[in-house]
PDB file of N, CA and C in Angstrom:
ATOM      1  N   UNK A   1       0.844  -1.178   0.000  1.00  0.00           N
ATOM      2  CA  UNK A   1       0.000   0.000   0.000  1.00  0.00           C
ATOM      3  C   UNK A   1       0.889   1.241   0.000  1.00  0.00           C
ATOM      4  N   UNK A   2       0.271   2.282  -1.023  1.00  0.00           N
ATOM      5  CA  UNK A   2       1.150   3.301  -0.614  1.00  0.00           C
ATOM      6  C   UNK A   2       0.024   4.634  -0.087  1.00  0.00           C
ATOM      7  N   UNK A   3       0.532   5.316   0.758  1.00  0.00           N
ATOM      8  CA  UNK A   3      -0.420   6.328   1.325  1.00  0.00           C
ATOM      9  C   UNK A   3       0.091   7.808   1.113  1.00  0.00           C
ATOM     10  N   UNK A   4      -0.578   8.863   0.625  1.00  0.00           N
ATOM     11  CA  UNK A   4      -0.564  10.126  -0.091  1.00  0.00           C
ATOM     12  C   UNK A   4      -0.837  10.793   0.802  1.00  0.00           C
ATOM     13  N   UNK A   5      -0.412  12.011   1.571  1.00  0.00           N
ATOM     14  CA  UNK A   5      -0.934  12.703   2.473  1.00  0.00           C
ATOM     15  C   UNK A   5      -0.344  14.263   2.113  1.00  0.00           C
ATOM     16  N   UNK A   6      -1.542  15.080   1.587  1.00  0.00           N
ATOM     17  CA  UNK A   6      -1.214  16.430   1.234  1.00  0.00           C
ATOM     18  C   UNK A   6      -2.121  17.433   1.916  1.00  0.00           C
ATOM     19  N   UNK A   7      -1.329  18.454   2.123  1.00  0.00           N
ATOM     20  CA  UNK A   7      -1.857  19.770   2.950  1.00  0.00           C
ATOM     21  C   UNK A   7      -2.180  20.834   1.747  1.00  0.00           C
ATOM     22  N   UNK A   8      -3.187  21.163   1.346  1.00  0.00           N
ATOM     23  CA  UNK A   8      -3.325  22.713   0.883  1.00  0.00           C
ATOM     24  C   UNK A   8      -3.660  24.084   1.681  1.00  0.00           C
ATOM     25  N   UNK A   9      -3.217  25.070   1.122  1.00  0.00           N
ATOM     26  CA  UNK A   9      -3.595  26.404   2.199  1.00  0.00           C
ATOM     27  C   UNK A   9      -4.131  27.289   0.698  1.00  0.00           C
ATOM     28  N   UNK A  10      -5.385  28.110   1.027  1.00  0.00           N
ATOM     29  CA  UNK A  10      -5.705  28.669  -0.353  1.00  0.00           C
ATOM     30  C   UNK A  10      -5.939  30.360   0.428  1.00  0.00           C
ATOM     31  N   UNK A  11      -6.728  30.967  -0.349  1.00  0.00           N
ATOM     32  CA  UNK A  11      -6.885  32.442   0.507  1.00  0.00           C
ATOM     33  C   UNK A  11      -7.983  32.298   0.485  1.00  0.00           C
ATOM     34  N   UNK A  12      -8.819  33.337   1.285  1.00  0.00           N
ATOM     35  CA  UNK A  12     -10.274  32.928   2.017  1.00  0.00           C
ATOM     36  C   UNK A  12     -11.297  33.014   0.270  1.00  0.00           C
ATOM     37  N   UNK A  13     -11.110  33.970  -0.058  1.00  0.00           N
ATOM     38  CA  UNK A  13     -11.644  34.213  -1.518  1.00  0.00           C
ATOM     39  C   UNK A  13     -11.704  32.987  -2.423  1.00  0.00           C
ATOM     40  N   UNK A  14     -10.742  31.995  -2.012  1.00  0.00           N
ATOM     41  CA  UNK A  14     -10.964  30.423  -3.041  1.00  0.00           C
ATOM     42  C   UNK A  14     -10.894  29.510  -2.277  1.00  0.00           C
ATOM     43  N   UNK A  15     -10.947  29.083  -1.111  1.00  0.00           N
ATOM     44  CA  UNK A  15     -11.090  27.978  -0.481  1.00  0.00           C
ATOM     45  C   UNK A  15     -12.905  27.272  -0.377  1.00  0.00           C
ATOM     46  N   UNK A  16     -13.617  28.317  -0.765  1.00  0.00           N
ATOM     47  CA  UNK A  16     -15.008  27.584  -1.168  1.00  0.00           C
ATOM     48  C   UNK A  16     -15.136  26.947  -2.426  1.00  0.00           C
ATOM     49  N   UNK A  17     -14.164  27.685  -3.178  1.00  0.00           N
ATOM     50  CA  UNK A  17     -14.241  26.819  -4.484  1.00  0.00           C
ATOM     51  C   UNK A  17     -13.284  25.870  -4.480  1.00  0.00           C
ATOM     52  N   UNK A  18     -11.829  25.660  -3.890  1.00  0.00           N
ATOM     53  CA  UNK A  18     -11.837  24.701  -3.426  1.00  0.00           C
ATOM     54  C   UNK A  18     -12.200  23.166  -3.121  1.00  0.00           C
ATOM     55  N   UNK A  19     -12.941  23.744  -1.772  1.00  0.00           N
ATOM     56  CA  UNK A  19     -13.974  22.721  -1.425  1.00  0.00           C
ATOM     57  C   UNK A  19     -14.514  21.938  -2.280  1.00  0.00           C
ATOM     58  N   UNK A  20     -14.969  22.877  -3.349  1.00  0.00           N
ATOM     59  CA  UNK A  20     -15.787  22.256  -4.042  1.00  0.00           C
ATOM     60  C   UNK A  20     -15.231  20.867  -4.587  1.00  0.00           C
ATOM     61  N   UNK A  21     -14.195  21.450  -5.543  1.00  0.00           N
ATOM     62  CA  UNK A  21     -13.406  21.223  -6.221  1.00  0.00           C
ATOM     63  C   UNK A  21     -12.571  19.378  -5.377  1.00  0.00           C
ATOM     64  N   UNK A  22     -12.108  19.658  -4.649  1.00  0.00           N
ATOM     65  CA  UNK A  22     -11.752  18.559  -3.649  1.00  0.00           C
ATOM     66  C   UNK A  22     -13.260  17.972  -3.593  1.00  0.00           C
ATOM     67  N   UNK A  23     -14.193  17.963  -3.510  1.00  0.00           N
ATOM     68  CA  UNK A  23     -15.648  16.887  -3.549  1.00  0.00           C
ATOM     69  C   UNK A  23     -15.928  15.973  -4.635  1.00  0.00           C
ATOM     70  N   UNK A  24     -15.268  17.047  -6.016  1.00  0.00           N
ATOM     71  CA  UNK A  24     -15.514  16.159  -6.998  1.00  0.00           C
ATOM     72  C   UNK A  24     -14.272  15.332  -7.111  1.00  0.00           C
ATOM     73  N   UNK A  25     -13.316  15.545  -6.904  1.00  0.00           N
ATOM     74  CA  UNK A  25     -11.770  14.865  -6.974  1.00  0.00           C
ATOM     75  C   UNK A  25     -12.462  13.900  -6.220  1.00  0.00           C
ATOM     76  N   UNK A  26     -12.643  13.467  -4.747  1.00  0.00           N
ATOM     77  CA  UNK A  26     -13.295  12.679  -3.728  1.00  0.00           C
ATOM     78  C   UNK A  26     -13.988  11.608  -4.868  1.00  0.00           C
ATOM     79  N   UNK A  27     -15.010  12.064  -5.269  1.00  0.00           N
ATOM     80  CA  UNK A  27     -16.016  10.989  -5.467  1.00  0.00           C
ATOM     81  C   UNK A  27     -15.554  10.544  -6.869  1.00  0.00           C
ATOM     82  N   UNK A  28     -14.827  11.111  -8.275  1.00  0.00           N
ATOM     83  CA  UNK A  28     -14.407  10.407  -8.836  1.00  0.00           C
ATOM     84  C   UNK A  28     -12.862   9.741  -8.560  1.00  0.00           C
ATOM     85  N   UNK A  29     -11.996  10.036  -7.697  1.00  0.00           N
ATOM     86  CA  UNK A  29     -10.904   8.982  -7.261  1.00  0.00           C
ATOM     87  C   UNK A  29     -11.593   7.625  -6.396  1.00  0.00           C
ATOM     88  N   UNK A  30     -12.306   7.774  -6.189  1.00  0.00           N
ATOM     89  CA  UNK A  30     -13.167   6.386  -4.912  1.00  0.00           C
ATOM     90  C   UNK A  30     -13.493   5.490  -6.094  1.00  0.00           C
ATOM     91  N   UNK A  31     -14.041   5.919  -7.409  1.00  0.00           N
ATOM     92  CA  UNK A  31     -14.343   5.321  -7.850  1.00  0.00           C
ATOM     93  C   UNK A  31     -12.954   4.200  -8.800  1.00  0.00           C
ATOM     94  N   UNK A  32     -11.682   4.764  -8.557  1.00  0.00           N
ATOM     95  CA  UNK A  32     -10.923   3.949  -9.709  1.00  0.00           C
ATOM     96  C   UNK A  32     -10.228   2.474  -8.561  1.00  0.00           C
ATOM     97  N   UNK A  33     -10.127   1.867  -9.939  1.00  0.00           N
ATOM     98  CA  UNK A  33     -10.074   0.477  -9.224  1.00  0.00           C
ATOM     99  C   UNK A  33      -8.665   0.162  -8.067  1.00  0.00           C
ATOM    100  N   UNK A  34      -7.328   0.899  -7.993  1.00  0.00           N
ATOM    101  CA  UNK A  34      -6.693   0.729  -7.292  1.00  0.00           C
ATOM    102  C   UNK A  34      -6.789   1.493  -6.031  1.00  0.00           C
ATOM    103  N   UNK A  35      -7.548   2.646  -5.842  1.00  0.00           N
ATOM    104  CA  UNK A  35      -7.736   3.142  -4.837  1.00  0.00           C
ATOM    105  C   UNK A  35      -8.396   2.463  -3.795  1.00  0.00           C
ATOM    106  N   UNK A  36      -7.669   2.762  -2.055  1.00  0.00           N
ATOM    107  CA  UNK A  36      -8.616   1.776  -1.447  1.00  0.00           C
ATOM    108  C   UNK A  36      -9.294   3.261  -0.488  1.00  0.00           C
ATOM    109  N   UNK A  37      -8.921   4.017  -0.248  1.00  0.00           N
ATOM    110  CA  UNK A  37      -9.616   5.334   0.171  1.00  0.00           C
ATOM    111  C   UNK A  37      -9.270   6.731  -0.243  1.00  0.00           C
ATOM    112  N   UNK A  38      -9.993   7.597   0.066  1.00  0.00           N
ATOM    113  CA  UNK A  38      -9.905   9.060  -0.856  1.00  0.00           C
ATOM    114  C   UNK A  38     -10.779  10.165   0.293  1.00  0.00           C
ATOM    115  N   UNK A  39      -9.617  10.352   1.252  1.00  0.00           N
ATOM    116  CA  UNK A  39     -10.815  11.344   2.211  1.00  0.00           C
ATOM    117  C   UNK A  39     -10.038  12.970   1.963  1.00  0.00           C
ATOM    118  N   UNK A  40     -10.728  13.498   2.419  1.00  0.00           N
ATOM    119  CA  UNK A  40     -10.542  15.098   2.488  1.00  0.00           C
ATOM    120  C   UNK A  40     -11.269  15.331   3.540  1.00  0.00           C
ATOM    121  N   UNK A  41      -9.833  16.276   4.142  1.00  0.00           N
ATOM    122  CA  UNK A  41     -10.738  17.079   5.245  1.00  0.00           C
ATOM    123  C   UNK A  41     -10.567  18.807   5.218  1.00  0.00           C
ATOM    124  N   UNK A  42     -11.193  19.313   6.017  1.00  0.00           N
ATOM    125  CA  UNK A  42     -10.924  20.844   6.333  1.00  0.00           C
ATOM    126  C   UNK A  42     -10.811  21.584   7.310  1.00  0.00           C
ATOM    127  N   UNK A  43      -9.971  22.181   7.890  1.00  0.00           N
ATOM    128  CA  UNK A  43      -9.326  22.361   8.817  1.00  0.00           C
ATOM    129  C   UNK A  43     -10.645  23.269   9.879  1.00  0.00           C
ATOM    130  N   UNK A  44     -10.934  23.047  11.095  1.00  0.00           N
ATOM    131  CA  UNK A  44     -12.313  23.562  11.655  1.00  0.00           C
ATOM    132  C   UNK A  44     -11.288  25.036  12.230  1.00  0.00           C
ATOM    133  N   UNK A  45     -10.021  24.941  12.655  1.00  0.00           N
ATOM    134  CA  UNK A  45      -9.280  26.161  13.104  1.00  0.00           C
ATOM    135  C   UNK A  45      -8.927  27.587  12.051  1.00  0.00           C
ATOM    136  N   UNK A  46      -9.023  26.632  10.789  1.00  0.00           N
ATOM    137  CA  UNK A  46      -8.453  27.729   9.662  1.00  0.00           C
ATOM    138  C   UNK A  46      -9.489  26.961   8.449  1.00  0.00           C
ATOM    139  N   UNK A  47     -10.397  27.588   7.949  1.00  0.00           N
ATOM    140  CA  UNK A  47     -11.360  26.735   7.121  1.00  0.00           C
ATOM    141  C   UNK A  47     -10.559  26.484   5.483  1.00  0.00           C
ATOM    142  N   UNK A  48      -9.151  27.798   5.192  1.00  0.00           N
ATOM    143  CA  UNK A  48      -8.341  27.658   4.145  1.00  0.00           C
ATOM    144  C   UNK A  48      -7.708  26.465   4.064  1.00  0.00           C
ATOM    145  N   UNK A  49      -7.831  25.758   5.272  1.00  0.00           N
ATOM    146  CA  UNK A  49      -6.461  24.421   5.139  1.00  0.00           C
ATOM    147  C   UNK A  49      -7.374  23.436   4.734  1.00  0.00           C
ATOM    148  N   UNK A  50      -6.804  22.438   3.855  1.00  0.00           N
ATOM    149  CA  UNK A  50      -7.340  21.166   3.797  1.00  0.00           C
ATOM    150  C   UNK A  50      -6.517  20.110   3.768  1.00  0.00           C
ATOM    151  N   UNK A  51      -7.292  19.294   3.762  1.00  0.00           N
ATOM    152  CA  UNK A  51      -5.953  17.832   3.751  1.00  0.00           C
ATOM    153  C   UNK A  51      -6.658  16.553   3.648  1.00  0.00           C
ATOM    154  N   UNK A  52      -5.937  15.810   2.500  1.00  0.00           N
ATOM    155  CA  UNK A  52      -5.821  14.582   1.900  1.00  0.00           C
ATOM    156  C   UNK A  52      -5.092  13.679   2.087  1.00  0.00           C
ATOM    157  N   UNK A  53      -5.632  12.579   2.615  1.00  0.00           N
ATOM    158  CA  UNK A  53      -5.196  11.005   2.728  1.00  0.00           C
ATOM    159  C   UNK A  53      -6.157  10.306   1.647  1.00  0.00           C
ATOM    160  N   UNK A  54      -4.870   9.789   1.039  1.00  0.00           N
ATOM    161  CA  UNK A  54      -4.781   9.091   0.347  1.00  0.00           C
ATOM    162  C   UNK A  54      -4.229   7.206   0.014  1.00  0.00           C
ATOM    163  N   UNK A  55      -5.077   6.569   0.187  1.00  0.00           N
ATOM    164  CA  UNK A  55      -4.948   5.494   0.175  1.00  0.00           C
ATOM    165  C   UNK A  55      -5.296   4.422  -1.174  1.00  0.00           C
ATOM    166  N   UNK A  56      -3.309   3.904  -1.917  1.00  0.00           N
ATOM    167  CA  UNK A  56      -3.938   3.302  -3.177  1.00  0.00           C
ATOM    168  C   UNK A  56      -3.402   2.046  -2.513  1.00  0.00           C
ATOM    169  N   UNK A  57      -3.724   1.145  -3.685  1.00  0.00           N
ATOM    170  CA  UNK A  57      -3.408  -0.681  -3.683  1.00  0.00           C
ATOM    171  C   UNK A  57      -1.742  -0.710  -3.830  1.00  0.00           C
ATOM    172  N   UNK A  58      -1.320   0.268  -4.649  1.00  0.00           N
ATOM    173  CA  UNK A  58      -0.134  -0.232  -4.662  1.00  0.00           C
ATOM    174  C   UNK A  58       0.524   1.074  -5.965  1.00  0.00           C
ATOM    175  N   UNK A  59       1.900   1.443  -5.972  1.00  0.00           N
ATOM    176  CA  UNK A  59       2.571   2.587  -6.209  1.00  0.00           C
ATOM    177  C   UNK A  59       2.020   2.995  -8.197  1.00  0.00           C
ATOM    178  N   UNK A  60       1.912   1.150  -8.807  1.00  0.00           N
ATOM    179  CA  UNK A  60       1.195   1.417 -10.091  1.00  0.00           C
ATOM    180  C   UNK A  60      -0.216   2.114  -9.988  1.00  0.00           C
ATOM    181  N   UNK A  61      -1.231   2.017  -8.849  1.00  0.00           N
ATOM    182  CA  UNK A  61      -2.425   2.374  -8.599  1.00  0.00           C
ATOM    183  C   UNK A  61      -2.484   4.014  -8.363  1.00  0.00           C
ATOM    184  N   UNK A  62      -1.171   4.422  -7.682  1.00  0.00           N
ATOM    185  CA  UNK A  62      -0.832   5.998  -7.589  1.00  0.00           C
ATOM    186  C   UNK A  62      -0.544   6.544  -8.895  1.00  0.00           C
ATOM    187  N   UNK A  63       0.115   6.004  -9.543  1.00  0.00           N
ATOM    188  CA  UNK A  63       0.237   6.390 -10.748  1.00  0.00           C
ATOM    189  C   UNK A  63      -0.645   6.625 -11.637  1.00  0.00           C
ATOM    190  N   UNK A  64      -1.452   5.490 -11.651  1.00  0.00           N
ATOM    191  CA  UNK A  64      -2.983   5.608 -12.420  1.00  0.00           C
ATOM    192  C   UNK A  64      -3.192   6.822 -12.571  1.00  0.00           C
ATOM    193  N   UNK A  65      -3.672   6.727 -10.762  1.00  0.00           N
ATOM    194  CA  UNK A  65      -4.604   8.294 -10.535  1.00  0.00           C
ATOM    195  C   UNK A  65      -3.704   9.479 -11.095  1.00  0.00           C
ATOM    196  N   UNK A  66      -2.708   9.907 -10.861  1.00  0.00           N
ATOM    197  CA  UNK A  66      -1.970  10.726 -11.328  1.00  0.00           C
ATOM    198  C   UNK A  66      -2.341  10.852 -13.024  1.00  0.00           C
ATOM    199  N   UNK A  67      -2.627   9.996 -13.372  1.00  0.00           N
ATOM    200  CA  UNK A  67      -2.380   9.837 -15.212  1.00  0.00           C
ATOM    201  C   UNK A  67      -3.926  10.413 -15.477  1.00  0.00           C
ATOM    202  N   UNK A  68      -4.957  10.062 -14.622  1.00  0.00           N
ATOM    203  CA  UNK A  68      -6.333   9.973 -14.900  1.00  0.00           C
ATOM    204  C   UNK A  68      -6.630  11.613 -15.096  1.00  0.00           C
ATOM    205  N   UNK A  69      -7.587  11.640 -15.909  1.00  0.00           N
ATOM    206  CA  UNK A  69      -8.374  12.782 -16.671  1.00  0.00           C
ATOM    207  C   UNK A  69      -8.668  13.795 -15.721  1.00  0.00           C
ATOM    208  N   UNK A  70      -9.643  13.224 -14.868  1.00  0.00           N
ATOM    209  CA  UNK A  70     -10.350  13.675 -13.743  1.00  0.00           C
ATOM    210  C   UNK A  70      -8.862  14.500 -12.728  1.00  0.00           C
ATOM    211  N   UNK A  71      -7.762  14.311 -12.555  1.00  0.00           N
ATOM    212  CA  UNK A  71      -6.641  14.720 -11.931  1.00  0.00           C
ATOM    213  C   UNK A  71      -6.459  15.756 -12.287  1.00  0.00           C
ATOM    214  N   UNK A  72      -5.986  15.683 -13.991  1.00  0.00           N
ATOM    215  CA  UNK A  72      -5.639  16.743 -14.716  1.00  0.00           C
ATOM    216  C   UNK A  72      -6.512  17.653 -14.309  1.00  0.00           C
ATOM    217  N   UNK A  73      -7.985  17.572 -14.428  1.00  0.00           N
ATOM    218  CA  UNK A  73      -8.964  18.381 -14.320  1.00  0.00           C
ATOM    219  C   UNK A  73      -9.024  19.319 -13.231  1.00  0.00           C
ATOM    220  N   UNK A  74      -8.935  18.517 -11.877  1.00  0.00           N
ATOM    221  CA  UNK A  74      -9.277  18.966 -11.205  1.00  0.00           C
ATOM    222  C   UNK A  74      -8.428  19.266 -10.045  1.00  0.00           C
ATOM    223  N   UNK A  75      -7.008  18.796 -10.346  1.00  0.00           N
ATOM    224  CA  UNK A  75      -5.678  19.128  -9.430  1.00  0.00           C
ATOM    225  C   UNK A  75      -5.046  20.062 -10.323  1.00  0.00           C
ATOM    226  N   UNK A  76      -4.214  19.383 -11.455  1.00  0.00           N
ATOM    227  CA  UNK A  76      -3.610  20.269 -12.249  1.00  0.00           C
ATOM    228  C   UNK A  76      -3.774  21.157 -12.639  1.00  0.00           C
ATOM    229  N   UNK A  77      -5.094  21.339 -13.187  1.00  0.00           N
ATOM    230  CA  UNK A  77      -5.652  22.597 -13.473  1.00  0.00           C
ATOM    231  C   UNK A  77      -6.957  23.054 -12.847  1.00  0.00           C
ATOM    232  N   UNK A  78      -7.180  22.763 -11.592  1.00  0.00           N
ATOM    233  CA  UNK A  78      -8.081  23.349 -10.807  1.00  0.00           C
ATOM    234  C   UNK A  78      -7.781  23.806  -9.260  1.00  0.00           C
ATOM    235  N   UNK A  79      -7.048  22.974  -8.543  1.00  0.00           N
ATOM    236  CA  UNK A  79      -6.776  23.247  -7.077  1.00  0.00           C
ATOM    237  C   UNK A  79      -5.319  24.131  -7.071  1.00  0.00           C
ATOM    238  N   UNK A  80      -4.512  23.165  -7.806  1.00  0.00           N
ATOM    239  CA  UNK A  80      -2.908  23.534  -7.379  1.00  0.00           C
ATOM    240  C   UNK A  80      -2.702  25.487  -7.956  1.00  0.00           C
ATOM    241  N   UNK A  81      -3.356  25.629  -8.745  1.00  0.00           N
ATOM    242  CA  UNK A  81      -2.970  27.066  -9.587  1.00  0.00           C
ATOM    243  C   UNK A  81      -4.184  28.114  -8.625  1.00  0.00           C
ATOM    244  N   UNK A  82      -5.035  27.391  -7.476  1.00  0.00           N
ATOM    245  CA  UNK A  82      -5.504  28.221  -6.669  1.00  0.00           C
ATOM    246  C   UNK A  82      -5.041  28.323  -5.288  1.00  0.00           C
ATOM    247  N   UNK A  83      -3.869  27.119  -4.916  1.00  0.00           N
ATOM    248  CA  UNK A  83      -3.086  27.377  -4.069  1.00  0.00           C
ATOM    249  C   UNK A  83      -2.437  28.355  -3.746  1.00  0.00           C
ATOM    250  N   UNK A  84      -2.060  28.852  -2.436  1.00  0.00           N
ATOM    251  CA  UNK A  84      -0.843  29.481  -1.725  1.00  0.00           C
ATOM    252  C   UNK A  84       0.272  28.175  -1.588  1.00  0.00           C
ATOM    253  N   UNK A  85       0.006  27.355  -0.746  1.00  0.00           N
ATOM    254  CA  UNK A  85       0.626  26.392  -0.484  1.00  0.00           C
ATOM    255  C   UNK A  85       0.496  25.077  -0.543  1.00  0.00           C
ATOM    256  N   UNK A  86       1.641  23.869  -0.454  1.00  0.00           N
ATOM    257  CA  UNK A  86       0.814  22.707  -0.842  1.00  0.00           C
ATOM    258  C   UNK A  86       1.940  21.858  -0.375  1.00  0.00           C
ATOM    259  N   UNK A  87       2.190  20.914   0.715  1.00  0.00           N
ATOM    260  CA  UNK A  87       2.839  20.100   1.220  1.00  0.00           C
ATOM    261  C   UNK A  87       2.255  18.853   0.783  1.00  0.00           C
ATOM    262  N   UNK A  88       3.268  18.012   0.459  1.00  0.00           N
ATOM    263  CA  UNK A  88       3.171  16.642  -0.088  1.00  0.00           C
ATOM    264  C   UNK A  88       3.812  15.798   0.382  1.00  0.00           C
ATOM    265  N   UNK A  89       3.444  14.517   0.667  1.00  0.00           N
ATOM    266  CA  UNK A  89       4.455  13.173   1.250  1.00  0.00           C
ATOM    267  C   UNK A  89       3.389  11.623   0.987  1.00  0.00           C
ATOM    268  N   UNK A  90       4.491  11.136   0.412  1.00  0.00           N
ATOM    269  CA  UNK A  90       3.829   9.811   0.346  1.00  0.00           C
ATOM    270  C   UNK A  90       4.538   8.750   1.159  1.00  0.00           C
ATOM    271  N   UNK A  91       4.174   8.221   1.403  1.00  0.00           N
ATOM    272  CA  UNK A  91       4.525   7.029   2.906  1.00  0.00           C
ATOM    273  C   UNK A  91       4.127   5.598   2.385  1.00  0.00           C
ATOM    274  N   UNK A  92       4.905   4.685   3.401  1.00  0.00           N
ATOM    275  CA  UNK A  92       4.145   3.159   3.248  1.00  0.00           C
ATOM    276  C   UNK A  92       4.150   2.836   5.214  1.00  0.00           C
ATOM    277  N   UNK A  93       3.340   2.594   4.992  1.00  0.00           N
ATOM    278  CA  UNK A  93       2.849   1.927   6.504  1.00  0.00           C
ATOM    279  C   UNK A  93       3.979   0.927   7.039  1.00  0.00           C
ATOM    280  N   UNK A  94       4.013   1.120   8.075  1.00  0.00           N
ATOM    281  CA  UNK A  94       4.921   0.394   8.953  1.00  0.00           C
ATOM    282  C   UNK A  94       4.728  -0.687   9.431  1.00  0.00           C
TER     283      UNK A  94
END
């Protein structure tokens, strides 16, 4: 298993769209076959922060998603270019 865990910080003016934006990422990554979870959360102290765990089958299954349409769509050219900030780390369980 490999596990994805990313922080975004946006400015108050785009973190609703955002949101959004991270809902649809959510429900079409759940759906591809190597993924085994796809949560998002939002920070209740700072409502700009969010953060993603990410859980695939295995490092070809990360890749997938990375390659998939829906990514492009909605990371590449939807979240990351409305970022301030964006911490990334991928891990394997211990």
């Amino acid at each position: 298993m490999v596990v994805s865990s990313i922080h975004y910080t946006f400015t108050a003016e785009d973190a609703d769209k955002a949101a959004s934006i991270f809902g649809e990422l959510r429900d079409a990554s759940r759906r591809e076959k190597g993924v085994i979870s796809f949560e998002v959360g939002r920070s209740q102290e700072d409502p700009n922060v969010f953060a993603l765990w990410e859980e695939y089958r295995d490092e070809a299954a990360r890749e997938a998603h990375l390659a998939s349409d829906h990514f492009t769509r909605l990371v590449v050219n939807g979240v990351r270019p409305l970022a301030k900030k964006r911490d990334f780390v991928a891990v394997v369980p211990l």
